[in-house]
Protein backbone atom coordinates (compact mmCIF):
# COMPACT_ATOMS: atom_id res chain seq x y z
CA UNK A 1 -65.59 -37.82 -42.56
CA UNK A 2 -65.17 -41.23 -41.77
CA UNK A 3 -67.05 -43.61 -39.78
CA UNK A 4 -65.58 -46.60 -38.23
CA UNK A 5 -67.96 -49.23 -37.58
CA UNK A 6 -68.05 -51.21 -33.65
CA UNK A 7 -69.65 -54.24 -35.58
CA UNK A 8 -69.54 -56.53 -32.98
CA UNK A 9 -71.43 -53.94 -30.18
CA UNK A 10 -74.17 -52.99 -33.54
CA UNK A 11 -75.02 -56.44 -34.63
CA UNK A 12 -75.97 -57.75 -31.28
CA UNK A 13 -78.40 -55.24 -31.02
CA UNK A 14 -80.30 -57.10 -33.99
CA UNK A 15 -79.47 -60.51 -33.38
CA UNK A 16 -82.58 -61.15 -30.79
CA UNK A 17 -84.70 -61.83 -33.98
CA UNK A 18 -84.96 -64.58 -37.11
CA UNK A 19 -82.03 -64.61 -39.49
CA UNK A 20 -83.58 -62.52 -41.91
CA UNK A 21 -84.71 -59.74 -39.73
CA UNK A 22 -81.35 -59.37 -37.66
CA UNK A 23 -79.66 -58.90 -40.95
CA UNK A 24 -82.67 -56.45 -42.50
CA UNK A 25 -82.63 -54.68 -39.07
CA UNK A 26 -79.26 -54.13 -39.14
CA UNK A 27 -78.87 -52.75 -43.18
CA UNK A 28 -81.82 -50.98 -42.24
CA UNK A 29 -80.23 -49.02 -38.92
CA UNK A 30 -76.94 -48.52 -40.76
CA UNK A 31 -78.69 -47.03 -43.61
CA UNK A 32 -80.21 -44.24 -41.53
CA UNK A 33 -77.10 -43.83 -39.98
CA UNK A 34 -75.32 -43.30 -43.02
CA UNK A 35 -78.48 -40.95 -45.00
CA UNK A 36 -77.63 -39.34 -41.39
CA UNK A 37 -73.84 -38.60 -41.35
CA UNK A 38 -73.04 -38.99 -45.49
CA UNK A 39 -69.43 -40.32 -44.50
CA UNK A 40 -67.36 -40.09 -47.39
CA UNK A 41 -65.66 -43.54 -45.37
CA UNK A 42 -67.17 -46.64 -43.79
CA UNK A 43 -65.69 -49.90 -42.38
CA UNK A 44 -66.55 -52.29 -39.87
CA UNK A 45 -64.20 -53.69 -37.44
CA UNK A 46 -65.01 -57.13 -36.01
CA UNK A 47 -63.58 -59.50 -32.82
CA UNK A 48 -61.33 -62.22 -33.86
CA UNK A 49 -60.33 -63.59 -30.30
CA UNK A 50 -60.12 -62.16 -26.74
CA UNK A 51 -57.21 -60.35 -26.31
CA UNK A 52 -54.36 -62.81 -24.65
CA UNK A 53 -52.60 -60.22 -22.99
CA UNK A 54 -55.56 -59.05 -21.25
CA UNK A 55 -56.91 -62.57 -20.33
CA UNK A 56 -53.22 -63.04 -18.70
CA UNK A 57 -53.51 -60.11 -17.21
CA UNK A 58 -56.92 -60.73 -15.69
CA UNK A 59 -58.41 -64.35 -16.46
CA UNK A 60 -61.60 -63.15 -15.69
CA UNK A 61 -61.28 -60.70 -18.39
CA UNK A 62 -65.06 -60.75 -20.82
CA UNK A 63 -65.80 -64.14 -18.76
CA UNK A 64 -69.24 -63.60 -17.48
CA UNK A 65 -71.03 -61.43 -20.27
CA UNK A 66 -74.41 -61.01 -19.59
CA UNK A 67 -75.74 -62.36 -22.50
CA UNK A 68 -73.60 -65.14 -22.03
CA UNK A 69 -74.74 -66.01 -18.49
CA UNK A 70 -78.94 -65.52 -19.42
CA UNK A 71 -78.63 -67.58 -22.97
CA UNK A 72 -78.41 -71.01 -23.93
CA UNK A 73 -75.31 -72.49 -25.70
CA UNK A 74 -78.18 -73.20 -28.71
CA UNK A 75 -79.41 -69.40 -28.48
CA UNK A 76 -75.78 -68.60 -28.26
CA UNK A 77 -74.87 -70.48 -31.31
CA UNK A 78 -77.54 -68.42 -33.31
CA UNK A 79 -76.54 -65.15 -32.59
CA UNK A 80 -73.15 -66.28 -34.02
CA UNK A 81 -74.50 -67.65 -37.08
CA UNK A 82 -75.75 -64.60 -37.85
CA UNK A 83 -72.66 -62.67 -37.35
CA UNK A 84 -70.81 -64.66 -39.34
CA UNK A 85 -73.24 -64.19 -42.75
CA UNK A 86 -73.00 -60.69 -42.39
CA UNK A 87 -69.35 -60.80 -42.12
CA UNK A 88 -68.85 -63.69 -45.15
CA UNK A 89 -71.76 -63.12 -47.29
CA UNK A 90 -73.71 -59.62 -46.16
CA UNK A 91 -71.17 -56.90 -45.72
CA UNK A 92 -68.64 -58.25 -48.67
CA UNK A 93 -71.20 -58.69 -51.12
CA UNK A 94 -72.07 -54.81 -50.18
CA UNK A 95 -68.11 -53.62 -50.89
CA UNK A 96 -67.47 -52.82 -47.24
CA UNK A 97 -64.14 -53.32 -46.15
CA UNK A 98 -63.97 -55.33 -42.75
CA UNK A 99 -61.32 -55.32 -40.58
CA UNK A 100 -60.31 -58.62 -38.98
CA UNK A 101 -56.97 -59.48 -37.48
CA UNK A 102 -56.10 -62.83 -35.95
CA UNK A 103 -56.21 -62.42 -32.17
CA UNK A 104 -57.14 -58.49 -32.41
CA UNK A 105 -60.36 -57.56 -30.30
CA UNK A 106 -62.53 -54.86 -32.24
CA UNK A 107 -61.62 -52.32 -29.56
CA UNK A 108 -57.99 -52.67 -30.63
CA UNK A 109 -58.67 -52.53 -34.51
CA UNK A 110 -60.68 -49.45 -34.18
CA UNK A 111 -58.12 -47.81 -31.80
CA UNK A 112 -55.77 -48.74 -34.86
CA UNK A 113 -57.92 -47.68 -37.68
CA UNK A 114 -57.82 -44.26 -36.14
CA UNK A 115 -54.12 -43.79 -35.60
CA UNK A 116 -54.15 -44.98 -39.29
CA UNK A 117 -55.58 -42.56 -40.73
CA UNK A 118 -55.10 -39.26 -38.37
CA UNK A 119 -56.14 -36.77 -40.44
CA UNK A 120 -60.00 -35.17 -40.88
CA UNK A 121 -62.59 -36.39 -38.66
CA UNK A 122 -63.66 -40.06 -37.18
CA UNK A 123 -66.75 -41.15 -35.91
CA UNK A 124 -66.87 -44.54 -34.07
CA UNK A 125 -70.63 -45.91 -34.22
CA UNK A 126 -70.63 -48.00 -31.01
CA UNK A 127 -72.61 -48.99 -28.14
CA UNK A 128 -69.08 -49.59 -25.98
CA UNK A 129 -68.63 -46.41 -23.94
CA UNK A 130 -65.01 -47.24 -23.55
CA UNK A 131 -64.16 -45.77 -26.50
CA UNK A 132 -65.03 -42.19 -25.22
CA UNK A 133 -61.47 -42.33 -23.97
CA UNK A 134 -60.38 -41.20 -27.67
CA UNK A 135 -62.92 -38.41 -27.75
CA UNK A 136 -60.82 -34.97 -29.19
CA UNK A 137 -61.14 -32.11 -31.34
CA UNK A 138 -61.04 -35.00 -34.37
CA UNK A 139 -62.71 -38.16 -33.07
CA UNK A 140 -65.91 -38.17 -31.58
CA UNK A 141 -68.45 -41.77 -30.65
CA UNK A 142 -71.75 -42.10 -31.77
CA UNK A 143 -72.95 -43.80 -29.25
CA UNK A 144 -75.79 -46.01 -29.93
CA UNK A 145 -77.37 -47.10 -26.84
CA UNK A 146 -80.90 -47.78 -26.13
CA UNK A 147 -82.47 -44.48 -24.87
CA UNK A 148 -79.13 -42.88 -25.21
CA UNK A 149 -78.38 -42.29 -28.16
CA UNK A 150 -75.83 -39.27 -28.42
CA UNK A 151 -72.56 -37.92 -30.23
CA UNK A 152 -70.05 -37.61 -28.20
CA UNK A 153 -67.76 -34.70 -29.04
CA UNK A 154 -65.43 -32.48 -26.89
CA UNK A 155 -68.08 -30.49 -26.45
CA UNK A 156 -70.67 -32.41 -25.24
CA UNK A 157 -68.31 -34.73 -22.90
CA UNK A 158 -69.08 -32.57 -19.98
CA UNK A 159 -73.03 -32.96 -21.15
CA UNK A 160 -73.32 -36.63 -20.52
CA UNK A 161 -70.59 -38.04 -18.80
CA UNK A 162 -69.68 -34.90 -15.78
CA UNK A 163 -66.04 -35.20 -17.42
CA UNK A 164 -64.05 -32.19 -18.85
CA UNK A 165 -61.90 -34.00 -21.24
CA UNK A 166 -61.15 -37.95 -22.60
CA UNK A 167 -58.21 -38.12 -19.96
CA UNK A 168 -60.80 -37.46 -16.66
CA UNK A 169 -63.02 -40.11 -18.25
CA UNK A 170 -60.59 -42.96 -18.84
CA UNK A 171 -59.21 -41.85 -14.97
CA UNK A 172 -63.26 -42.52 -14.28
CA UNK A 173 -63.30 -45.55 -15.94
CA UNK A 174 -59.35 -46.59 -14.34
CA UNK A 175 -61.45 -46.31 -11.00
CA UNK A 176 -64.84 -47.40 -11.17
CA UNK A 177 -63.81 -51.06 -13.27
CA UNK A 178 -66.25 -52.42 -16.52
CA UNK A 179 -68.70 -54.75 -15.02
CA UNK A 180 -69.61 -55.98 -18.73
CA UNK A 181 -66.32 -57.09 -19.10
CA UNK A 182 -65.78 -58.62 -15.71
CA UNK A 183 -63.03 -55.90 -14.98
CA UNK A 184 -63.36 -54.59 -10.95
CA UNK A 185 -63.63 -50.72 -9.79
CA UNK A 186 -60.45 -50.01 -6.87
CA UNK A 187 -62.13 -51.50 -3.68
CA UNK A 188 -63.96 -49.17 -1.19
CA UNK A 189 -64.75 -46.21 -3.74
CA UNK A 190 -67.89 -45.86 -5.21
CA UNK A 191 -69.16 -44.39 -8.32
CA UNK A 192 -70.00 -41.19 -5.92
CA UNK A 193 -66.33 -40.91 -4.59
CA UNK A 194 -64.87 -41.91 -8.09
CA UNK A 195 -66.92 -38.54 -9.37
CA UNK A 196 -65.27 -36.21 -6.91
CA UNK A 197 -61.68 -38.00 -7.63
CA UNK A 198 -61.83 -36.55 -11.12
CA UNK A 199 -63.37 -33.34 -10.94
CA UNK A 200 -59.75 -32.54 -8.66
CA UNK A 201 -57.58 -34.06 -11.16
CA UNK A 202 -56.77 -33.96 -14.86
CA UNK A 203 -56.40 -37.31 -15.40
CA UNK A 204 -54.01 -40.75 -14.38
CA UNK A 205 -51.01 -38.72 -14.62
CA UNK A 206 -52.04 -35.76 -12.68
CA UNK A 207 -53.17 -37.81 -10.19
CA UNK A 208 -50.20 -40.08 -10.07
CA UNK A 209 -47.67 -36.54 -10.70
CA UNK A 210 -49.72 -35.31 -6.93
CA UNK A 211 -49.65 -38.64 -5.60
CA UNK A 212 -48.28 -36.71 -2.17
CA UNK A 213 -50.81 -33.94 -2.14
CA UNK A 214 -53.94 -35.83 -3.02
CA UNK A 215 -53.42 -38.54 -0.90
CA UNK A 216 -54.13 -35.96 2.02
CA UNK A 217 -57.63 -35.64 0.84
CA UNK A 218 -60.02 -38.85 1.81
CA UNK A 219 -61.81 -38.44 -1.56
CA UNK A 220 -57.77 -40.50 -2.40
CA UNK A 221 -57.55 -42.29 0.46
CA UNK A 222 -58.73 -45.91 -0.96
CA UNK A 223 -56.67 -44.97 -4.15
CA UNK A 224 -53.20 -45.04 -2.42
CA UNK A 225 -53.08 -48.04 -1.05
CA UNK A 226 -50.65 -50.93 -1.79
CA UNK A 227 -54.01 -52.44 -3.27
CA UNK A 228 -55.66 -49.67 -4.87
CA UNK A 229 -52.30 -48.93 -6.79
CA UNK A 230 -52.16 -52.31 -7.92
CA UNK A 231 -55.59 -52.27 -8.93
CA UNK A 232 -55.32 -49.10 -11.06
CA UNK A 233 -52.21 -50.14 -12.52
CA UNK A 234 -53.91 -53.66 -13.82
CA UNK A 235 -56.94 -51.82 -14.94
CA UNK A 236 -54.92 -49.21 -16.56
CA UNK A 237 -53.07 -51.91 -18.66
CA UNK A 238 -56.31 -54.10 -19.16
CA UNK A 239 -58.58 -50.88 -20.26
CA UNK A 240 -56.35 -47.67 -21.54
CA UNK A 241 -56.59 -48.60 -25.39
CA UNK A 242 -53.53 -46.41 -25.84
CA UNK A 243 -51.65 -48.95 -24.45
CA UNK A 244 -53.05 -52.11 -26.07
CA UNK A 245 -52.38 -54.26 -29.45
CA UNK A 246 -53.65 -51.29 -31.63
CA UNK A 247 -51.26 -49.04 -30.51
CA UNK A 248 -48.21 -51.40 -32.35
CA UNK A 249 -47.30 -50.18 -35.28
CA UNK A 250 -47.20 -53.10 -37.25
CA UNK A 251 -50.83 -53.46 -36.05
CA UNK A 252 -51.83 -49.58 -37.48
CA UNK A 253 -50.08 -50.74 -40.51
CA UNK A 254 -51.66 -53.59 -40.78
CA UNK A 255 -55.22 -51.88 -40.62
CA UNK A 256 -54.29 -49.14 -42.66
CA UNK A 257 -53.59 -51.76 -45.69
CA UNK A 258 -56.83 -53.33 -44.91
CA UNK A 259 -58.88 -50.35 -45.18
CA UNK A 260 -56.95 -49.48 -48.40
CA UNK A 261 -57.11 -52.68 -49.71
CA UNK A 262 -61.10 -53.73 -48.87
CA UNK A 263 -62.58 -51.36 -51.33
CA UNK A 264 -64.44 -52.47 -54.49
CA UNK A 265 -67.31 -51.66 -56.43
CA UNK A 266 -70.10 -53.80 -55.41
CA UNK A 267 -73.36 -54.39 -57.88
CA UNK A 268 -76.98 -55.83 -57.50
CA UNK A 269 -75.81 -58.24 -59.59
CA UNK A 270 -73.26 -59.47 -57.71
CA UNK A 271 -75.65 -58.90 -54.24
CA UNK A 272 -78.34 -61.55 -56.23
CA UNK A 273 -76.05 -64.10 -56.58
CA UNK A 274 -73.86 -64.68 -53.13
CA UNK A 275 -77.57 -64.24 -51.51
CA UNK A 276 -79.17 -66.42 -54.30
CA UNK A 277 -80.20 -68.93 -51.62
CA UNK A 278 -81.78 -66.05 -48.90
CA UNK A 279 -84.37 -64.21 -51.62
CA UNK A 280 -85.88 -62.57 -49.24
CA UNK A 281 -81.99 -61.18 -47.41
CA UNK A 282 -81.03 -60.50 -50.93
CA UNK A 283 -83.78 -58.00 -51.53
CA UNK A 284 -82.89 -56.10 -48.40
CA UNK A 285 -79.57 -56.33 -48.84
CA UNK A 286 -80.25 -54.45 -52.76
CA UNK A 287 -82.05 -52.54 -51.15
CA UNK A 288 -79.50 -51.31 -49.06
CA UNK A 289 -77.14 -50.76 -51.58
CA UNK A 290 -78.40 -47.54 -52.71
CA UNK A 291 -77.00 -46.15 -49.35
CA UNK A 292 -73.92 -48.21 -49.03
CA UNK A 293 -72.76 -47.77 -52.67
CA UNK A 294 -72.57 -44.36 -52.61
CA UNK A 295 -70.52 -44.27 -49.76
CA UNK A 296 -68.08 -47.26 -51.57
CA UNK A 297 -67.66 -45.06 -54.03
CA UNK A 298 -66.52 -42.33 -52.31
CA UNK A 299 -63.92 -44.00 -50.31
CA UNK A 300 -62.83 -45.68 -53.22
CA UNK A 301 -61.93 -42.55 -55.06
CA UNK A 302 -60.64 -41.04 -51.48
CA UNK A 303 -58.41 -44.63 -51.65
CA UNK A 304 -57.42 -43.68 -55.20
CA UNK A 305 -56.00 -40.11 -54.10
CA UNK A 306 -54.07 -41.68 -50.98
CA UNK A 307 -52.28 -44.43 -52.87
CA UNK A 308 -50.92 -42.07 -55.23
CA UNK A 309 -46.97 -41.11 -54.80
């Protein structure tokens, strides 16, 4: 099983704190997370830039994140500092690989990193619930929300989110916009209206496929308009990861090299002296390693297997 890390979406969760306990907090959460699942794979998949496309698209695309509206630029400039030593120092000193591609948003990496490597099962640790779009019988989202923790599966879809498959869900999504990432619902048709849309359809191309049937019910009726179609159509491009920079298959290329390429053996050693300077992060950090090098030495043997002819 792999797991595909949502670094970006995990690592704010501990940033709130010092340095040294956003970085112990979040070895310490993966750890359980990985005593949890035993994934014989693990990368983490971090934001480079804000996808261009989508900003042209919609300018106001990611412009008014909450914790960018209730921080200061000083508190702001923390949290980043401490993203960036556990993606230079942290995480490589542990043998992680780390997906990072100039101009590639997380969301697209990870969309990527599973069309890379299709076969077996994939578990996306995230707190995004966008990625539930990719939920099937082989990829499934831990989702790691506060007092919501769940796994999402095929199975459970219906369970937590009133949606009999991925396709209804994105269609849910399509309607009712991402407020985190400043991306409007269609105009007129609440989350109680977009509920009924998708329990009568299968998804955006059922409903588009019945445009002239459906549009006879009200439940449709702020849907197919001049300006609702518009509206889906833009959020359809801005939020359907299917059709964004992962989906290129240079991009899936480019990941899949990554992954194969970011495996080595990492040592306390080695741990001891990148984090010579942080004592008290290095401890942690060798700590973690009895979880995390286990799992780096799985994948690299499952690497080993898969770059052989």
């Amino acid at each position: 099983m792999k797991l595909w890390v949502d670094a970006p979406s995990i690592a704010r969760k501990f940033t709130q704190r010092d340095e040294y306990d956003a970085v112990a907090g979040f070895l310490g959460h993966m750890g359980k997370i990985i005593r949890r699942l035993q994934p014989s794979a693990l990368a983490f998949f971090w934001d480079e830039k804000r996808s261009a496309r989508r900003m042209s698209l919609w300018p106001r695309y990611k412009a008014a994140r909450s914790e960018q509206r209730e921080k200061t630029p000083e508190e702001m400039a923390r949290i980043f500092s401490h993203l960036d030593f556990l993606r230079e120092r942290v995480l490589p000193a542990l043998g992680t690989p780390q997906i990072r591609l100039p101009g590639m948003e997380a969301d697209d990496l990870l969309y990527a990193g599973v069309q890379a490597f299709p076969a077996g099962r994939t578990i996306i640790l995230t707190t995004d619930k966008d990625f539930i779009q990719l939920v099937d019988s082989r990829v499934s989202i831990l989702l790691d929300r506060p007092g919501q923790s769940c796994m999402v599966t095929e199975r459970t879809l219906r369970d937590y989110f009133q949606a009999n498959s991925a396709g209804q869900y994105l269609l849910l999504r399509l309607l009712s916009g991402d407020r985190s990432d400043g991306i409007p619902g269609i105009g007129g048709l609440g989350p109680v209206k977009a509920q009924r849309v998708i329990e009568k359809c299968l998804g955006l191309e059922d409903l588009m496929a019945r445009k002239e049937e459906l549009s006879q019910d009200p439940d449709f009726a702020h849907i197919f308009t001049p300006e609702g179609i518009a509206n889906l159509d833009r959020n359809w491009e801005l939020m359907d990861l299917s059709r964004g920079e992962g989906s290129d298959p240079t991009t899936i290329d480019l990941v899949r090299r990554a992954l194969l390429g970011g495996i080595h053996q990492s040592s306390t050693e080695e741990i001891a002296r990148r984090l010579a300077d942080k004592p008290l992060i290095a401890s942690e950090v060798c700590f973690a390693l009895l979880d995390f090098e286990a799992v780096v030495t799985q994948m690299s043997a499952a690497v080993e297997r898969l770059r052989k002819p």
